[in-house]
PDB file of N, CA and C in Angstrom:
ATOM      1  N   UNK A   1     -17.085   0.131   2.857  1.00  0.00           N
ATOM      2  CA  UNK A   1     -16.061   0.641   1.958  1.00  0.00           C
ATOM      3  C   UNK A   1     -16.596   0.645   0.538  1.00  0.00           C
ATOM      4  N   UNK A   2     -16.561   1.911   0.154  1.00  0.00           N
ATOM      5  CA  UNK A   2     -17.289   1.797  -1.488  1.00  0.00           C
ATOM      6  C   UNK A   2     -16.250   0.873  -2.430  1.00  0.00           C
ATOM      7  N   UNK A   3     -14.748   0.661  -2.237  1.00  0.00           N
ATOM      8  CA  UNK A   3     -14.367  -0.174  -2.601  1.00  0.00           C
ATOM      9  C   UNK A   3     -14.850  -1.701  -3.456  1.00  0.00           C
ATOM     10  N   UNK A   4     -15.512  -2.190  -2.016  1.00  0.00           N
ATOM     11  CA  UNK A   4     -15.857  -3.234  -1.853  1.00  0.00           C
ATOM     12  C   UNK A   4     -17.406  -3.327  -2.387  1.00  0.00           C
ATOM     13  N   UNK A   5     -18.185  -2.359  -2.570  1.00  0.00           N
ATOM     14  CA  UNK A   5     -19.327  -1.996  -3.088  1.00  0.00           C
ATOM     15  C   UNK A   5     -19.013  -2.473  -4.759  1.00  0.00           C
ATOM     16  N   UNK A   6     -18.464  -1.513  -5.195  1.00  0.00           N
ATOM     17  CA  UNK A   6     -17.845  -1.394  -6.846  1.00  0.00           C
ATOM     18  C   UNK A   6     -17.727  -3.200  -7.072  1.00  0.00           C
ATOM     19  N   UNK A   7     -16.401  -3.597  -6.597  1.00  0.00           N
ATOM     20  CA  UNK A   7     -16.060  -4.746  -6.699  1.00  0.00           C
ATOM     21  C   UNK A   7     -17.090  -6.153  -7.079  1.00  0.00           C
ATOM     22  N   UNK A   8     -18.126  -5.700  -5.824  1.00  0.00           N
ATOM     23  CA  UNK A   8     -19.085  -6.215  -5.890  1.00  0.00           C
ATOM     24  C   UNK A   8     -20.289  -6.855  -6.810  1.00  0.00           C
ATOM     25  N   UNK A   9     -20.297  -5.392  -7.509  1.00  0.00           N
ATOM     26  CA  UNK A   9     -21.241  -5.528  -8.568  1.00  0.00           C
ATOM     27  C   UNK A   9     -20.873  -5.570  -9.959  1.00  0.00           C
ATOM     28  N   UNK A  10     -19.066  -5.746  -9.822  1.00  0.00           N
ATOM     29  CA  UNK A  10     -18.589  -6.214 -11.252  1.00  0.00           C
ATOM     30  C   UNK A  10     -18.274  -7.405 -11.199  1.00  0.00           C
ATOM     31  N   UNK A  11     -18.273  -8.139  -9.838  1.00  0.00           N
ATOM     32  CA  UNK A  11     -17.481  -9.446 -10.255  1.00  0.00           C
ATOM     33  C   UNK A  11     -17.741 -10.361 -11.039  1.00  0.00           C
ATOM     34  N   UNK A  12     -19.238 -10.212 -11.850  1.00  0.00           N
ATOM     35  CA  UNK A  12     -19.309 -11.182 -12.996  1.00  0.00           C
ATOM     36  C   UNK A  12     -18.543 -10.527 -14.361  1.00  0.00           C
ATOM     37  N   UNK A  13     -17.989  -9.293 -14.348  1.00  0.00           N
ATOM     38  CA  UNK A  13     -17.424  -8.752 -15.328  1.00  0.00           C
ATOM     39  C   UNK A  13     -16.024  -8.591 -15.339  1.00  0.00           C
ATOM     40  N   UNK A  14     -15.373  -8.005 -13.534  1.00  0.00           N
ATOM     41  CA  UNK A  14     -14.043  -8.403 -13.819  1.00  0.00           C
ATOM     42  C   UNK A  14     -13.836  -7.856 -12.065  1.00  0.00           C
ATOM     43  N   UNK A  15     -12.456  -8.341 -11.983  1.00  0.00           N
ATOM     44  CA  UNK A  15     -12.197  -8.465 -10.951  1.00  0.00           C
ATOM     45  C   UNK A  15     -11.687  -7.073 -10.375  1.00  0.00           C
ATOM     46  N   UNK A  16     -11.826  -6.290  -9.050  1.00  0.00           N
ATOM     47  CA  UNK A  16     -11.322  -5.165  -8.882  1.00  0.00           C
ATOM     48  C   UNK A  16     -10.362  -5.300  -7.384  1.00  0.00           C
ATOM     49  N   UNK A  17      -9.700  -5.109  -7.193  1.00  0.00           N
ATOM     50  CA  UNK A  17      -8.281  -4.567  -6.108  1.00  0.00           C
ATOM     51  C   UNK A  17      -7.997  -3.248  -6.030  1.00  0.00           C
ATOM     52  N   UNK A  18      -7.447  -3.233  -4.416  1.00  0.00           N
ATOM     53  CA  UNK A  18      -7.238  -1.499  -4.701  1.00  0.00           C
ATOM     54  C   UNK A  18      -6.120  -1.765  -3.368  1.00  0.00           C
ATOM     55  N   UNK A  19      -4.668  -0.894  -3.944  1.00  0.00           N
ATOM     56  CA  UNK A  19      -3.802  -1.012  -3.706  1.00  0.00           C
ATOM     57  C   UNK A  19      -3.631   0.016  -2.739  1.00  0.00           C
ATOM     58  N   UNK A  20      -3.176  -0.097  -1.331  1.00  0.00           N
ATOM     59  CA  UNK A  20      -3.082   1.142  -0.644  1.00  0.00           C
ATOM     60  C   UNK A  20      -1.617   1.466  -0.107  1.00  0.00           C
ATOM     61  N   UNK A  21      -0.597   2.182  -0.799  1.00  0.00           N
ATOM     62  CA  UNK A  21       0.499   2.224  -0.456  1.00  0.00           C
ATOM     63  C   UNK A  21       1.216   3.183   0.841  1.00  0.00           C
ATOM     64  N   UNK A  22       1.603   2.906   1.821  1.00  0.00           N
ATOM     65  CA  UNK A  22       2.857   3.995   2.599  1.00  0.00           C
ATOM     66  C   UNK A  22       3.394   4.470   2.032  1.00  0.00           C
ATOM     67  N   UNK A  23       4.329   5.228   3.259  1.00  0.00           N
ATOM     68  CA  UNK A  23       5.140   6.271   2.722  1.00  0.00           C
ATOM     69  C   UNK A  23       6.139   5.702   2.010  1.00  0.00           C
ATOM     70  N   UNK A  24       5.913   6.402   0.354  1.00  0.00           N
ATOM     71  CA  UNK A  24       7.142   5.871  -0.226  1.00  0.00           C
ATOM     72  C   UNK A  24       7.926   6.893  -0.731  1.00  0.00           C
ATOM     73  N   UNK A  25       9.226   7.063  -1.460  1.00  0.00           N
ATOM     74  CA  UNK A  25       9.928   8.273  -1.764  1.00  0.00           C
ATOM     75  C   UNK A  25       9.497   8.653  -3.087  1.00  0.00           C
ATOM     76  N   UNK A  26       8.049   9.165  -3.012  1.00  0.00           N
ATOM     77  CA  UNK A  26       7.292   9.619  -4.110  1.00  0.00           C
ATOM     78  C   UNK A  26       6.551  10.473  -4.020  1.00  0.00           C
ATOM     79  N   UNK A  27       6.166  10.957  -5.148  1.00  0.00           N
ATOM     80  CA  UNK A  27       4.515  11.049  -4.604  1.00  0.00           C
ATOM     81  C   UNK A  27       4.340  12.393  -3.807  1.00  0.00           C
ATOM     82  N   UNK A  28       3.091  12.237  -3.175  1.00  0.00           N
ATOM     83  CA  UNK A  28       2.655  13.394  -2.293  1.00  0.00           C
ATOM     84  C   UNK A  28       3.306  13.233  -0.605  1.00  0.00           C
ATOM     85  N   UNK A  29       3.892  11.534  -0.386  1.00  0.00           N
ATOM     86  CA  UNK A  29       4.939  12.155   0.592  1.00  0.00           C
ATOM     87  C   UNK A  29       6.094  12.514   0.222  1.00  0.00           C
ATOM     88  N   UNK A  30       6.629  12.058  -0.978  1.00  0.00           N
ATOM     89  CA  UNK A  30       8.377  12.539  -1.125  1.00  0.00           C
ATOM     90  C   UNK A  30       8.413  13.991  -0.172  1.00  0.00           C
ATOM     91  N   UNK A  31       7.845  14.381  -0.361  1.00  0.00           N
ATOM     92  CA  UNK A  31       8.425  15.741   0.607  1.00  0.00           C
ATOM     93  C   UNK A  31       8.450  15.652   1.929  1.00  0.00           C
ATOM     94  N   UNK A  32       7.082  14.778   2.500  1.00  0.00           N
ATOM     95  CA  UNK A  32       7.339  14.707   3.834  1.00  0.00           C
ATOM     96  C   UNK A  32       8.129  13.932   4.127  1.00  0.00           C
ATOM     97  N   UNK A  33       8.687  13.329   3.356  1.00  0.00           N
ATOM     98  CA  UNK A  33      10.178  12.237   3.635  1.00  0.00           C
ATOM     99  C   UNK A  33      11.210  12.681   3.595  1.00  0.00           C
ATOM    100  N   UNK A  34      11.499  14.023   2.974  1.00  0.00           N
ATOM    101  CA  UNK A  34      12.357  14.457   2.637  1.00  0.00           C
ATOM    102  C   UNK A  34      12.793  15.711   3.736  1.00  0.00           C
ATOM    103  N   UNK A  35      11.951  16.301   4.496  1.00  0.00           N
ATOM    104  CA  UNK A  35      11.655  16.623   5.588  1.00  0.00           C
ATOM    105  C   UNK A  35      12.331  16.426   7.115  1.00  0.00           C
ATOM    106  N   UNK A  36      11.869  14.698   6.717  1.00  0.00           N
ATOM    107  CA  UNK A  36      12.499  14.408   8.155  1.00  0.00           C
ATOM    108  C   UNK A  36      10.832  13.871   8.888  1.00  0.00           C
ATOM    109  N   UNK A  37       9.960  14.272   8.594  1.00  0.00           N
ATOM    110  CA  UNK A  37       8.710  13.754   9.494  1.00  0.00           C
ATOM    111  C   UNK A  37       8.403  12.060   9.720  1.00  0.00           C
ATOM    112  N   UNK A  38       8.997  11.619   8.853  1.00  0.00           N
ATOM    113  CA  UNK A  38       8.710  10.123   8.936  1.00  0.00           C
ATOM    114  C   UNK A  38       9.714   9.648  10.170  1.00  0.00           C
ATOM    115  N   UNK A  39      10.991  10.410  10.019  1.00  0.00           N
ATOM    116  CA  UNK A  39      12.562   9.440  10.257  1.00  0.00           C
ATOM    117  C   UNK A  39      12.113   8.765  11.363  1.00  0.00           C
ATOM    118  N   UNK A  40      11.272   9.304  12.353  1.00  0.00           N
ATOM    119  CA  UNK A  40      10.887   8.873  13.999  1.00  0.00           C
ATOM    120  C   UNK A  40      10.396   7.125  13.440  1.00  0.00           C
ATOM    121  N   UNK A  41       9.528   6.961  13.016  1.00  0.00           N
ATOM    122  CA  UNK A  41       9.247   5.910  12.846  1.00  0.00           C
ATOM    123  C   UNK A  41      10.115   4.480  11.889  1.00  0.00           C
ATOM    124  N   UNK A  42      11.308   5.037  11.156  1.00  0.00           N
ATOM    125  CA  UNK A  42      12.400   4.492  10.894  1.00  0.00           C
ATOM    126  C   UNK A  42      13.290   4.158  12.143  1.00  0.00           C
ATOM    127  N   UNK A  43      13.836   5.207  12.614  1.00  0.00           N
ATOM    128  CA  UNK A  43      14.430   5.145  13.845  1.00  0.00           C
ATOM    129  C   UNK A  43      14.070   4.304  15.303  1.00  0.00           C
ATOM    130  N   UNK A  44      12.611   4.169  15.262  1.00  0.00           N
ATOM    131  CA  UNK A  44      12.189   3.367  16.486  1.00  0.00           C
ATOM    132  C   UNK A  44      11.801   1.680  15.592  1.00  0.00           C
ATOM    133  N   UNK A  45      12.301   1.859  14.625  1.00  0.00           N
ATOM    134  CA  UNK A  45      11.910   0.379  13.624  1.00  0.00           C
ATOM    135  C   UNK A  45      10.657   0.157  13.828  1.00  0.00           C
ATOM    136  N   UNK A  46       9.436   0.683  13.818  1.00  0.00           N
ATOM    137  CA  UNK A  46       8.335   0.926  13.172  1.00  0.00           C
ATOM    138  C   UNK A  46       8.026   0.067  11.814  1.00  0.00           C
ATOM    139  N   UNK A  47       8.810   0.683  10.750  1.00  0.00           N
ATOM    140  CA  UNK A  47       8.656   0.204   9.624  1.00  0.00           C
ATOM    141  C   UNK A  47      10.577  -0.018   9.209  1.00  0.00           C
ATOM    142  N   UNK A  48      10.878  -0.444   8.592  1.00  0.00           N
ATOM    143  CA  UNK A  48      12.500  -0.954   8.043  1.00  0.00           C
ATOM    144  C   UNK A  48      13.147   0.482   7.753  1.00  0.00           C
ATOM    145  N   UNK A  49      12.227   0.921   6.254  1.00  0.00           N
ATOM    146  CA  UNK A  49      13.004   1.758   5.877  1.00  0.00           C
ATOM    147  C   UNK A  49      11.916   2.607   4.701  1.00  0.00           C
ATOM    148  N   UNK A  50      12.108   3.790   4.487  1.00  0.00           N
ATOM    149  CA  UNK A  50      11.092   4.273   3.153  1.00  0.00           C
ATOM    150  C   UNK A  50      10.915   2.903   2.026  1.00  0.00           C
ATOM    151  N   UNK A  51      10.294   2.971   1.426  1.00  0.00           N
ATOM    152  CA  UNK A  51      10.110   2.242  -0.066  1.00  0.00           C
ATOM    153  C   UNK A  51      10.185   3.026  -1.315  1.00  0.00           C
ATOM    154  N   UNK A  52      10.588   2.578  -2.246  1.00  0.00           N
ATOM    155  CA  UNK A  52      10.524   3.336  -3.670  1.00  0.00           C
ATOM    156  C   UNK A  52       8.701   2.884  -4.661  1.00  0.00           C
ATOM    157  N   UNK A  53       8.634   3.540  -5.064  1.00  0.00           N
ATOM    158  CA  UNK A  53       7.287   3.005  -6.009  1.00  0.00           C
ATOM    159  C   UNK A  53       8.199   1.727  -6.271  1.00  0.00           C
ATOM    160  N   UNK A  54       8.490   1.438  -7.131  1.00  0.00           N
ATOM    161  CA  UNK A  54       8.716   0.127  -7.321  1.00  0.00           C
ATOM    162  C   UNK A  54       8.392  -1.002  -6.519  1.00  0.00           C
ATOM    163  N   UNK A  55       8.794  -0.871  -5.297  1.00  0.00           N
ATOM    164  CA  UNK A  55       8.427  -1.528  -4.709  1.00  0.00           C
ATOM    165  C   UNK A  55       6.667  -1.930  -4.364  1.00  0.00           C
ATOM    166  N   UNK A  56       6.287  -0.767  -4.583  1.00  0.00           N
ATOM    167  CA  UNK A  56       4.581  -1.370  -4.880  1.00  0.00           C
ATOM    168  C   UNK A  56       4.072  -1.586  -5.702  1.00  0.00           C
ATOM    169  N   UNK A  57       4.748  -1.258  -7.310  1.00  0.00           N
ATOM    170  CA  UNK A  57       4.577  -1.489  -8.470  1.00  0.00           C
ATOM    171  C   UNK A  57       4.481  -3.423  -8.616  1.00  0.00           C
ATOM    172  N   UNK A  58       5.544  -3.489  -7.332  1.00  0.00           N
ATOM    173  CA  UNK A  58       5.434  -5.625  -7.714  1.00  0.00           C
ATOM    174  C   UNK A  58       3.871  -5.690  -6.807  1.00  0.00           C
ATOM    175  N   UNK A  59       3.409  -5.437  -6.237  1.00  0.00           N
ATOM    176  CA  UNK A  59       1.866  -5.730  -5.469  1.00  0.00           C
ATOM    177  C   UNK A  59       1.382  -5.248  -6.573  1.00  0.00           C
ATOM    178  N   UNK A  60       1.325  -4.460  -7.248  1.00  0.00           N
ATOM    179  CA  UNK A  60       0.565  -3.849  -8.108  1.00  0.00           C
ATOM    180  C   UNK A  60       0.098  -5.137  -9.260  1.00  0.00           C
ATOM    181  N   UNK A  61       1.265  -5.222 -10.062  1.00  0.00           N
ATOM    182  CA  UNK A  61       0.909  -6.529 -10.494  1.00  0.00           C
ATOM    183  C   UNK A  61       0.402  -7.878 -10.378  1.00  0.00           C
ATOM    184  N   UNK A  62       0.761  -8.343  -8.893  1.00  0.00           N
ATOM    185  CA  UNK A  62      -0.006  -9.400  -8.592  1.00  0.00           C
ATOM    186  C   UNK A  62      -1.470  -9.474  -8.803  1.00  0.00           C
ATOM    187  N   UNK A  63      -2.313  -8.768  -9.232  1.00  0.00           N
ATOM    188  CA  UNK A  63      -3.682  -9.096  -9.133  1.00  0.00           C
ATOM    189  C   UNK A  63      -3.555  -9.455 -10.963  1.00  0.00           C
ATOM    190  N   UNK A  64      -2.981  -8.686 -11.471  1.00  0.00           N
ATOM    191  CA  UNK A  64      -2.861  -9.079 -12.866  1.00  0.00           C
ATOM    192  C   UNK A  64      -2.282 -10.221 -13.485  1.00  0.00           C
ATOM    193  N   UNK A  65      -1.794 -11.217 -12.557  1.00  0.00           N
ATOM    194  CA  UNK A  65      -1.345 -12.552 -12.846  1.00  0.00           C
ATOM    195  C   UNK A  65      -2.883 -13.284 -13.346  1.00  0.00           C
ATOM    196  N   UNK A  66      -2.849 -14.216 -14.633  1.00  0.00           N
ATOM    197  CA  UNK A  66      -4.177 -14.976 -14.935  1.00  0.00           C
ATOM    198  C   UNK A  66      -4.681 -15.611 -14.159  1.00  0.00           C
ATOM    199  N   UNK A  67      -3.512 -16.480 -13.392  1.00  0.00           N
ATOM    200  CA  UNK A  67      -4.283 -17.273 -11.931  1.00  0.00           C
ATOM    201  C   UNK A  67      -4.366 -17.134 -10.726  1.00  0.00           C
ATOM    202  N   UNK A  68      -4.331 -15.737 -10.294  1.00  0.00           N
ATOM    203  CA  UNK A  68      -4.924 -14.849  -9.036  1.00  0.00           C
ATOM    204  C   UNK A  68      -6.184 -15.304  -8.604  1.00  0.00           C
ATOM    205  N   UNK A  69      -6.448 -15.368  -7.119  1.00  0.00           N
ATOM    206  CA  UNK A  69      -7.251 -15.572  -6.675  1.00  0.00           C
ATOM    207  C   UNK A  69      -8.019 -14.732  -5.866  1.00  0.00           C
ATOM    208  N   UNK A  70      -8.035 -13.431  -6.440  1.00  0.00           N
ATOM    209  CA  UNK A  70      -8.273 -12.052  -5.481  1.00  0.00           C
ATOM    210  C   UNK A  70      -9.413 -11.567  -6.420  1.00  0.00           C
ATOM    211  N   UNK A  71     -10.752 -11.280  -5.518  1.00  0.00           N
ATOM    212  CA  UNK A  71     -11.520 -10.637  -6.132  1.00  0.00           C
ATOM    213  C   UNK A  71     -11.686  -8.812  -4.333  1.00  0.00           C
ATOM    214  N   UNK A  72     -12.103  -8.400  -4.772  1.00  0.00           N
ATOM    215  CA  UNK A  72     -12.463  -7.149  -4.172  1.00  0.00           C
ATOM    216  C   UNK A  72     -11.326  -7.127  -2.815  1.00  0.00           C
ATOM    217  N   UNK A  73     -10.521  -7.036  -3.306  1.00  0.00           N
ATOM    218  CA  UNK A  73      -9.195  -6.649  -1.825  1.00  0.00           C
ATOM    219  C   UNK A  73      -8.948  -5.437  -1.597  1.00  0.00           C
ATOM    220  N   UNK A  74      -8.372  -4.738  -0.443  1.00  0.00           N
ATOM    221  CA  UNK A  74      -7.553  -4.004  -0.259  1.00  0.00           C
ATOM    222  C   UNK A  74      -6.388  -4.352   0.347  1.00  0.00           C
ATOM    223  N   UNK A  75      -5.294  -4.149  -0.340  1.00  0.00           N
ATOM    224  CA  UNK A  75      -4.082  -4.928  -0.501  1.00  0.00           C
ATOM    225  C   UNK A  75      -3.466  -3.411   0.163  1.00  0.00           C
ATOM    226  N   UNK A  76      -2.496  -3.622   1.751  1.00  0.00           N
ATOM    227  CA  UNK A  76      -1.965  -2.261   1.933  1.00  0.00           C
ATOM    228  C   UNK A  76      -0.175  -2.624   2.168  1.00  0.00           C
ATOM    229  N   UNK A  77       0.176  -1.795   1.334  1.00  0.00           N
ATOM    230  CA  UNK A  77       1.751  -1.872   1.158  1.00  0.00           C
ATOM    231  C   UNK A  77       2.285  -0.508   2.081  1.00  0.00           C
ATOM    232  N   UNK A  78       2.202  -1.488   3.080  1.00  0.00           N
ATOM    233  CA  UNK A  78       3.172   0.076   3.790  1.00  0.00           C
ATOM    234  C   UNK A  78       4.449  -0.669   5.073  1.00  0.00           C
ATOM    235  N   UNK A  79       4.776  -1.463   4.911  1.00  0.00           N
ATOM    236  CA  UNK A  79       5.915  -2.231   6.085  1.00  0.00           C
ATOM    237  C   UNK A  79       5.246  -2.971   6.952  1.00  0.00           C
ATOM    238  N   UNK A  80       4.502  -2.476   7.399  1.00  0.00           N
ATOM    239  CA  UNK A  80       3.533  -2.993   8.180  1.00  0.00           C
ATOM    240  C   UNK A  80       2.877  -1.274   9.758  1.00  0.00           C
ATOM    241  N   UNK A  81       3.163  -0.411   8.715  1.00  0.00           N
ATOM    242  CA  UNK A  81       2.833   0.814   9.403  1.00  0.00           C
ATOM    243  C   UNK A  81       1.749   0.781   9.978  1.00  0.00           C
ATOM    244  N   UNK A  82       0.781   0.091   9.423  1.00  0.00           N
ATOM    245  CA  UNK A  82      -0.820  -0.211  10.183  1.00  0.00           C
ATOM    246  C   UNK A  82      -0.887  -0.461  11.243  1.00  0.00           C
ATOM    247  N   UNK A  83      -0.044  -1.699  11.552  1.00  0.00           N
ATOM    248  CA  UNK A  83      -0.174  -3.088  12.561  1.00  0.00           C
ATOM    249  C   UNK A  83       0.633  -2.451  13.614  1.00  0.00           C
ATOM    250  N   UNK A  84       1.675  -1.036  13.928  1.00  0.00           N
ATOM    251  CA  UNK A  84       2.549  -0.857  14.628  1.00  0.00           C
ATOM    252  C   UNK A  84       1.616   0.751  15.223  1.00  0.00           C
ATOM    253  N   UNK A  85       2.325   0.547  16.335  1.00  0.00           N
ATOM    254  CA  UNK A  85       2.172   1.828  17.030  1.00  0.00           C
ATOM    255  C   UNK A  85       3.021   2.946  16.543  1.00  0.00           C
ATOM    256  N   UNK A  86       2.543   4.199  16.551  1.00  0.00           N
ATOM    257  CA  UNK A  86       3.779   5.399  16.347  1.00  0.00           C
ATOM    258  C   UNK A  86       4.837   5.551  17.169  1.00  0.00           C
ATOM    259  N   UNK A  87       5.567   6.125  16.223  1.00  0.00           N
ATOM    260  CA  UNK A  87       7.092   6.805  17.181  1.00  0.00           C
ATOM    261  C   UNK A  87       6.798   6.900  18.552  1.00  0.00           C
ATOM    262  N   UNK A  88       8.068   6.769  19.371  1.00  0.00           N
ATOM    263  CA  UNK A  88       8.252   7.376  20.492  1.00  0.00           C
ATOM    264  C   UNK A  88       8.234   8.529  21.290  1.00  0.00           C
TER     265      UNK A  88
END
């Protein structure tokens, strides 16, 4: 992961994270949310429910706390859409 490359070779300079968000009601999916393409995976409780940015805006900040302990992460905010199988 070039991520983790970058990270790498700054960590004597500063710390890097990279935030990977789901579908939230924003963005380049708001539309596919708006659609209807997601609902399957709401409906089979997959994931709870859409998210608003905000809601990743608070992950967002956590790396910016002074006494964080995160150097080169990928931090993924999506319900747990990863860890689950698709719709039915």
């Amino acid at each position: 992961m070039r991520e983790r490359q970058v990270a790498g070779s700054l960590v004597f300079l500063a710390t890097m994270q990279v935030v990977a968000p789901g579908v939230t009601q924003a963005g380049m999916a708001f539309a596919s949310v708006q659609s209807g393409k997601y609902d399957a995976y709401v409906r089979d409780q997959i994931i709870p429910c859409f998210r608003r940015p905000e809601d990743v805006a608070r992950v967002v900040r956590l790396p910016l706390e002074p006494d964080n302990y995160l150097t080169g992460q990928v931090i993924t905010v999506d319900g747990g859409l990863t860890l689950r199988r698709g719709p039915r």
